[in-house]
Protein backbone atom coordinates (compact mmCIF):
# COMPACT_ATOMS: atom_id res chain seq x y z
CA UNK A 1 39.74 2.00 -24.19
CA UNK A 2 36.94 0.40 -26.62
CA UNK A 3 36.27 -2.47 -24.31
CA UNK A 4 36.35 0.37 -21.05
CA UNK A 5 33.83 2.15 -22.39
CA UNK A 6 31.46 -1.08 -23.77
CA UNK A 7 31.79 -1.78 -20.07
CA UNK A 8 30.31 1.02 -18.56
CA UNK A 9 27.85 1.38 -21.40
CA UNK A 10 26.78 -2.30 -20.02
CA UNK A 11 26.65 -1.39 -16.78
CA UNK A 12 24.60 1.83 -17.35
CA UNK A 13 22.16 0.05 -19.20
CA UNK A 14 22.12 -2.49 -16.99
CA UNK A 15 21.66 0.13 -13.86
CA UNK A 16 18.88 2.19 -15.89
CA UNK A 17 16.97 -1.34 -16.24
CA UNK A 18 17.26 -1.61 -12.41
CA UNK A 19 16.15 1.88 -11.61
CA UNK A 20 13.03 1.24 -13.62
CA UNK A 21 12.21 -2.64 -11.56
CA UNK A 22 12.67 -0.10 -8.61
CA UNK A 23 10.40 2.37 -9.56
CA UNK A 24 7.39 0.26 -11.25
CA UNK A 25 7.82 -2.13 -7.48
CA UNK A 26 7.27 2.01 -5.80
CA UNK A 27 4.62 3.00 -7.87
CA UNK A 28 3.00 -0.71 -6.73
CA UNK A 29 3.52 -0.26 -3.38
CA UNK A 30 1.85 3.17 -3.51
CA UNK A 31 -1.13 1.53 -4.80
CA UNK A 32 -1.61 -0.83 -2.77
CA UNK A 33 -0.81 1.66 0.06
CA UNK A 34 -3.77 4.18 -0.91
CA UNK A 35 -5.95 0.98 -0.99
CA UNK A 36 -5.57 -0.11 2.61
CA UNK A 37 -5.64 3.56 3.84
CA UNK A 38 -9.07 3.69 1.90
CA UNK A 39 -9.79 0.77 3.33
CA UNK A 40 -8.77 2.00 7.03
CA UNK A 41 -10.65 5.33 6.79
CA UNK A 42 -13.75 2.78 6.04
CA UNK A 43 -13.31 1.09 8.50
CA UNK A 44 -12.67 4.19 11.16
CA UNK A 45 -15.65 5.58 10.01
CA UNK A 46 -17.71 2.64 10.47
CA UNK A 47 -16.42 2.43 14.46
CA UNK A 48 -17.44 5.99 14.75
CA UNK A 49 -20.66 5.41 13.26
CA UNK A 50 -21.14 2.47 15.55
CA UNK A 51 -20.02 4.09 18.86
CA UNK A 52 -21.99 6.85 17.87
CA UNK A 53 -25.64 4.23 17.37
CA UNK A 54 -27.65 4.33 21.15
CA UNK A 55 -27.58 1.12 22.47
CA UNK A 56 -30.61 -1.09 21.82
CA UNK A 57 -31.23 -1.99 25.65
CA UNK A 58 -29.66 -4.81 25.51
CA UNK A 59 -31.46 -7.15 23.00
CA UNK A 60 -29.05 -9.52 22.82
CA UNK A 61 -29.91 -12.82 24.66
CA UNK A 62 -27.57 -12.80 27.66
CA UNK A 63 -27.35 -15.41 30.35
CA UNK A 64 -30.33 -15.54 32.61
């Protein structure tokens, strides 16, 4: 009974130490999740803000 319970003391611990890898790799990936959805609503505004600019006549050199 001794070594039965030693077991599944192991195996909690062992579990518990898991759970935690899990949740540390979560709490990453929510990080790095915020940062590209910063990044995106950057970026979104900086189309709109383009779009949005009148066009300058066409200054770029074109072919003539």
């Amino acid at each position: 009974m001794e070594r039965r319970l030693q077991a599944l003391e192991m195996a909690l611990a062992h579990h518990q130490a898991e759970m935690r890898d899990l949740s540390d790799v979560i709490a990453g990936q929510w990080q790095a999740i915020d940062r590209l959805v910063g990044r995106l609503d950057r970026t979104e505004a900086l189309i709109r803000q383009l779009l949005a600019e009148p066009s300058d006549g066409g200054s770029e050199a074109g072919p003539e």
